[in-house]
N, C-alpha and C. Protein backbone atom coordinates (compact mmCIF):
# COMPACT_ATOMS: atom_id res chain seq x y z
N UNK A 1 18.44 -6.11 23.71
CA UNK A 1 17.56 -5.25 22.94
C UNK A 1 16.15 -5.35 23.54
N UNK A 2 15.53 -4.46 23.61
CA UNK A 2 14.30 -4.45 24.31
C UNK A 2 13.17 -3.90 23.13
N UNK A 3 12.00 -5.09 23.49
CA UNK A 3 10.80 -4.95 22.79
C UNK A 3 10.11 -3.38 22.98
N UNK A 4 9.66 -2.54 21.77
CA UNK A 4 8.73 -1.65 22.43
C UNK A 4 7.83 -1.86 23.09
N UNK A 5 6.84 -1.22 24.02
CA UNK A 5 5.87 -1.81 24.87
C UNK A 5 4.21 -1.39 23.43
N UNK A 6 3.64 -2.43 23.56
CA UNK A 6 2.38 -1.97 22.29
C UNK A 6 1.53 -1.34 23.38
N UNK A 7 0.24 -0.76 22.84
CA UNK A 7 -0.38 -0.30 23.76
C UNK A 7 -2.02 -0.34 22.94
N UNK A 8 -3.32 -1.25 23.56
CA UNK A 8 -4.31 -1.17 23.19
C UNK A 8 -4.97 0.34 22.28
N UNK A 9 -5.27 0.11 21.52
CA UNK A 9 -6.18 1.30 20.45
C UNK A 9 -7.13 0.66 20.35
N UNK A 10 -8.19 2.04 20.37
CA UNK A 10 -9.71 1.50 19.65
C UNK A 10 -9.92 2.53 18.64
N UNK A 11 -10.17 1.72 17.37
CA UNK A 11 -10.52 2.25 16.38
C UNK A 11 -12.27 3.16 16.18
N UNK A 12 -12.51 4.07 15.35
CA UNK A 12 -13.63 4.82 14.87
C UNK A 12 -14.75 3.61 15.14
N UNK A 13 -14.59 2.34 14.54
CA UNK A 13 -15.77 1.12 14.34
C UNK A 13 -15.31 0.28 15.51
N UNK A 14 -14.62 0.43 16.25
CA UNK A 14 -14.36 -0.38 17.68
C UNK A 14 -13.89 -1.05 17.73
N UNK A 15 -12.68 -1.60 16.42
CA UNK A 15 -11.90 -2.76 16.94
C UNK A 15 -11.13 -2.55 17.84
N UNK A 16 -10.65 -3.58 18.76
CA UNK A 16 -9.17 -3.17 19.32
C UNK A 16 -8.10 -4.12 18.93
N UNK A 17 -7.32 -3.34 18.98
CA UNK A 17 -5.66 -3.96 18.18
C UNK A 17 -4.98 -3.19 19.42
N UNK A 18 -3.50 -3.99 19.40
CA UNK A 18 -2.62 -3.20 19.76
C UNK A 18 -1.35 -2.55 18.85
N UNK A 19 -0.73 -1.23 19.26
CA UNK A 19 0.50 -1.14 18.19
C UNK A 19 1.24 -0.71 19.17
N UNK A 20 2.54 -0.84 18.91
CA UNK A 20 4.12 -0.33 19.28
C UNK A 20 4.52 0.80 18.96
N UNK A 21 3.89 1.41 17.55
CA UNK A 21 4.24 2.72 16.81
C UNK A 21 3.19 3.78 16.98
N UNK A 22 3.28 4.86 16.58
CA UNK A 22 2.30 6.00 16.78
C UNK A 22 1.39 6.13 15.25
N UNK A 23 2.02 5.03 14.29
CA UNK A 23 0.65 4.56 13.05
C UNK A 23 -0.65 4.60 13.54
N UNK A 24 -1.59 5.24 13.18
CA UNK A 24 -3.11 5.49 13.72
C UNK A 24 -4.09 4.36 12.67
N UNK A 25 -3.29 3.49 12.01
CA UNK A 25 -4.09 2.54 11.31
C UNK A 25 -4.36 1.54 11.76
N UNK A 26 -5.84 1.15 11.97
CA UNK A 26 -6.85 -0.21 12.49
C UNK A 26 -5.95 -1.29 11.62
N UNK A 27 -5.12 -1.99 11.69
CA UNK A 27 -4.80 -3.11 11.56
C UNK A 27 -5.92 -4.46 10.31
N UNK A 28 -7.64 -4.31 11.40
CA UNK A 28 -8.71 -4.89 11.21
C UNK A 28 -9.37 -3.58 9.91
N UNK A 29 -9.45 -2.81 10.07
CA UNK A 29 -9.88 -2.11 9.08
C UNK A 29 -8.78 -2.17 7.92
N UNK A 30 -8.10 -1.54 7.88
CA UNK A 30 -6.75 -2.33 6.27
C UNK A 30 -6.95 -3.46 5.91
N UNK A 31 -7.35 -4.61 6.67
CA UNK A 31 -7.80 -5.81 6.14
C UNK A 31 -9.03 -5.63 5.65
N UNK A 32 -9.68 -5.15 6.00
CA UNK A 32 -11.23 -5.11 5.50
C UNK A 32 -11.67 -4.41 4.31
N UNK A 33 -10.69 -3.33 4.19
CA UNK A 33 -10.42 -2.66 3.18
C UNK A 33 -9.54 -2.82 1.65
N UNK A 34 -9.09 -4.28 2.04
CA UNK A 34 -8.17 -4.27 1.13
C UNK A 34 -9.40 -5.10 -0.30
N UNK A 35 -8.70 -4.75 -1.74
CA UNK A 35 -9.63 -5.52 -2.56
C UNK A 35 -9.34 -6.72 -3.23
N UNK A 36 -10.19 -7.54 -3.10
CA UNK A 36 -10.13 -8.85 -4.13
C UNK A 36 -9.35 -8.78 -4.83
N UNK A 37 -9.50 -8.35 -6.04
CA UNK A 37 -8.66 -8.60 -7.57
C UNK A 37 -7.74 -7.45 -7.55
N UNK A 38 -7.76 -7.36 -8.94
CA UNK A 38 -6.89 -6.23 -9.36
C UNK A 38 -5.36 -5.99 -9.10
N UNK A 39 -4.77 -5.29 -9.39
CA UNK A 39 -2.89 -5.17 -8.70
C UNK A 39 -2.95 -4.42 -7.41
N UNK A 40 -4.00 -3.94 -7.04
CA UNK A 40 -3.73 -3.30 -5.49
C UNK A 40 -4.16 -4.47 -4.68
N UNK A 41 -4.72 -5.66 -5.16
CA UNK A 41 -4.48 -6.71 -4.04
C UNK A 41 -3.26 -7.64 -3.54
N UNK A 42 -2.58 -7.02 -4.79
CA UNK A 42 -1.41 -7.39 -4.43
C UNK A 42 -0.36 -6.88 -3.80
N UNK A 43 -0.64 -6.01 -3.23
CA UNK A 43 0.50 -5.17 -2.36
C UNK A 43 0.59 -5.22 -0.74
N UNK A 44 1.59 -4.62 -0.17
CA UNK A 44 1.19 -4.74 1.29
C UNK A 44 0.04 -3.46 1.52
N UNK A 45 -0.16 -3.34 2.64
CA UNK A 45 -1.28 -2.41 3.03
C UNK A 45 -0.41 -0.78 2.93
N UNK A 46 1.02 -0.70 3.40
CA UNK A 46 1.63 0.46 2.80
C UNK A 46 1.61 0.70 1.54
N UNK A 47 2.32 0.33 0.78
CA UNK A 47 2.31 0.54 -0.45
C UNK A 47 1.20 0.71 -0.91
N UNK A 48 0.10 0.11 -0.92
CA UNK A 48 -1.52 0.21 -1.51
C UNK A 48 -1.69 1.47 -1.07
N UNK A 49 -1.40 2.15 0.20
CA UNK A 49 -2.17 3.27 0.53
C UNK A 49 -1.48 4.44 -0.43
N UNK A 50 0.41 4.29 -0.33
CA UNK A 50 0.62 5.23 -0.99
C UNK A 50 0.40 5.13 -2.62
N UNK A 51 -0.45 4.62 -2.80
CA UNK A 51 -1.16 4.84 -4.73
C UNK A 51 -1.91 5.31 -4.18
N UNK A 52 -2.75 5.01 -3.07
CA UNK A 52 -4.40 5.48 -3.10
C UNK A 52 -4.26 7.24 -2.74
N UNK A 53 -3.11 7.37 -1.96
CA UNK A 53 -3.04 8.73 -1.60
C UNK A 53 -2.40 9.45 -2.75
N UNK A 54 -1.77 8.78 -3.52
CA UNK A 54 -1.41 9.89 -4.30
C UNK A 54 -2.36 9.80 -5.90
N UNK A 55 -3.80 9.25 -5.77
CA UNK A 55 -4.95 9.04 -6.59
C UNK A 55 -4.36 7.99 -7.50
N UNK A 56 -3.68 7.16 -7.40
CA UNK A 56 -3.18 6.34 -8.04
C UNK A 56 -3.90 4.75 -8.05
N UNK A 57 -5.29 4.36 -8.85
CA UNK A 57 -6.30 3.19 -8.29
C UNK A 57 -6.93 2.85 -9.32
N UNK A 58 -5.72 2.59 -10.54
CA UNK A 58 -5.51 1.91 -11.72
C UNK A 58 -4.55 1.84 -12.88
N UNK A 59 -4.13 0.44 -13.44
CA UNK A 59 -3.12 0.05 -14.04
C UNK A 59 -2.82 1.39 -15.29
N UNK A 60 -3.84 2.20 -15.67
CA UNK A 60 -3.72 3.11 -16.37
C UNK A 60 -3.13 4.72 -15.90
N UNK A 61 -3.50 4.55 -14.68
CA UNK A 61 -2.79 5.95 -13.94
C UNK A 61 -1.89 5.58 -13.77
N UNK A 62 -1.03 4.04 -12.62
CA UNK A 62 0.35 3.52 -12.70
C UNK A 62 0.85 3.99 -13.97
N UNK A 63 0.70 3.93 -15.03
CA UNK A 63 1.58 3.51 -16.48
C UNK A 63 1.98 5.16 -16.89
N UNK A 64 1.21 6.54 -15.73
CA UNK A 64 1.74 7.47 -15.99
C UNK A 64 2.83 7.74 -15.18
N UNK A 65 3.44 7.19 -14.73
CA UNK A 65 4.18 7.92 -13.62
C UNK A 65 5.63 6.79 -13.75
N UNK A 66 6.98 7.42 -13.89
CA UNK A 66 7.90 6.45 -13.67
C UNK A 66 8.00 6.01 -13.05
N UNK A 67 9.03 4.79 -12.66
CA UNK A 67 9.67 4.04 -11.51
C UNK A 67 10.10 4.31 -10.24
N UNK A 68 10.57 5.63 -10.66
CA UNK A 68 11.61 6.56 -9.87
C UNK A 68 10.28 7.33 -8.83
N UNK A 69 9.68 8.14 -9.84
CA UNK A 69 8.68 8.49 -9.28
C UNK A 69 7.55 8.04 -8.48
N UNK A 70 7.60 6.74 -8.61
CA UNK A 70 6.44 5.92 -7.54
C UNK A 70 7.64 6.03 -6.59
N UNK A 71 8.15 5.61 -6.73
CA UNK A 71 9.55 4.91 -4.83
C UNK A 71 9.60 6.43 -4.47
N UNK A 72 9.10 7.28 -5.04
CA UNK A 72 9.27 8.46 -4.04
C UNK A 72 8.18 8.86 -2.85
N UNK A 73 6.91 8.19 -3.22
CA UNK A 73 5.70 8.21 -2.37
C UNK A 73 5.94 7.30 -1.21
N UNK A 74 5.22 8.34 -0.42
CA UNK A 74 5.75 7.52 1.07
C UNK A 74 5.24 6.57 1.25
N UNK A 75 5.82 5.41 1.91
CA UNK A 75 5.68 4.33 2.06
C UNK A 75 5.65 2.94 1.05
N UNK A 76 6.10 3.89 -0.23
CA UNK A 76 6.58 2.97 -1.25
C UNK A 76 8.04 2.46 -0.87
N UNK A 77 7.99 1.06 -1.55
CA UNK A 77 9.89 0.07 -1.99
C UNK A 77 9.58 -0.13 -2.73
N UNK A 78 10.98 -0.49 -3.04
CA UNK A 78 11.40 -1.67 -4.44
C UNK A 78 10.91 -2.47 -4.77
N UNK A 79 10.35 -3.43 -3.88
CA UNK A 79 10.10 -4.92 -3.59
C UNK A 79 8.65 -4.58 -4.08
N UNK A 80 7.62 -3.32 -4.09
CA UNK A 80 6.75 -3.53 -4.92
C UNK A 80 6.68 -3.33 -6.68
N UNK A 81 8.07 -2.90 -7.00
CA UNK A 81 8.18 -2.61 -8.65
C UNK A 81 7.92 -4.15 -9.27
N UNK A 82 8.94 -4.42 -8.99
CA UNK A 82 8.31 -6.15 -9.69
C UNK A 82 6.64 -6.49 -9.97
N UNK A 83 6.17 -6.85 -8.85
CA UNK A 83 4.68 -6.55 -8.95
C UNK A 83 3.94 -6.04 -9.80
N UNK A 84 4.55 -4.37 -9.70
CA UNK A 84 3.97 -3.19 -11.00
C UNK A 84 4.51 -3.60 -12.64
N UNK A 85 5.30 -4.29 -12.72
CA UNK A 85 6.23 -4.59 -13.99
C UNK A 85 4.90 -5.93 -14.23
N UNK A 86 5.01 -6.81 -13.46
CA UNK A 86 4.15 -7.79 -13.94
C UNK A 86 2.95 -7.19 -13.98
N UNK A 87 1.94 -6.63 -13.60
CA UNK A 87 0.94 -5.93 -13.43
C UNK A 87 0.57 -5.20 -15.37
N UNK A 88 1.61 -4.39 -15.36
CA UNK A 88 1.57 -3.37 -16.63
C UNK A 88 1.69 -4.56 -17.72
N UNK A 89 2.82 -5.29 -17.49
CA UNK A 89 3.03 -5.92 -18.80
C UNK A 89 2.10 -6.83 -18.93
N UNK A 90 1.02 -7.67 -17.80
CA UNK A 90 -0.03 -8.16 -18.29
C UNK A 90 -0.95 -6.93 -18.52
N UNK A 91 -1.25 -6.20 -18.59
CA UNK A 91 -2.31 -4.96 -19.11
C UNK A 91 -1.79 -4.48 -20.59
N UNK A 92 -0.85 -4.87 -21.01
CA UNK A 92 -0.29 -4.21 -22.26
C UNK A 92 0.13 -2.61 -21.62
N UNK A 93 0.55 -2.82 -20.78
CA UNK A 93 1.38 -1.37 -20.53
C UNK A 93 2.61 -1.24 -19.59
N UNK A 94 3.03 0.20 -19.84
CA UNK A 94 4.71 -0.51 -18.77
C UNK A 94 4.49 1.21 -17.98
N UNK A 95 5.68 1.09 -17.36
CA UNK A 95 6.27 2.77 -16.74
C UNK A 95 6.33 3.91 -17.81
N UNK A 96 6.30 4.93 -17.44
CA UNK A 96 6.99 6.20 -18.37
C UNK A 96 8.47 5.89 -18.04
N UNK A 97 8.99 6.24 -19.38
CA UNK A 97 10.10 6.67 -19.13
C UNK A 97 10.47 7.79 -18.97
């Protein structure tokens, strides 16, 4: 099996990273971007983006949208529902059903 070959990128603010994939995301910027507290610090950097893209950047907008319906946004899994379950049920709130 053969490794893809990565290939140096420079980002808008000049980091350089390398990637393997045609993802146009600074690596160093997603880190920099990510926040302290809250339940979006708890996610990977995919998943965080797909709430942020679909205006989703609080436990009160989560609590509109089902289960079903988040895993449909790209770059959402499973493996972040748990998370959202603990998240809501410490906020006093859960999914739509």
């Amino acid at each position: 099996m053969t490794t893809p070959k990565k290939s140096l990128r420079t980002c808008d603010k000049g980091h350089k990273y390398y990637k393997s994939s045609d993802c146009p995301t600074c690596p160093v910027c997603e880190q920099e971007r990510k926040p302290d507290t809250g339940f979006l610090s708890l996610l990977s950097a995919p998943a965080r983006r797909a709430l942020e893209n679909n205006g989703v950047t609080s436990l009160q907008q989560l609590s509109t949208y089902s289960e079903k319906e988040i895993l449909k946004f790209h770059g959402m899994g499973p493996a972040s529902l748990p998370k959202f379950r603990d998240a809501l049920e410490t906020g006093g709130l859960s999914f739509k059903d």
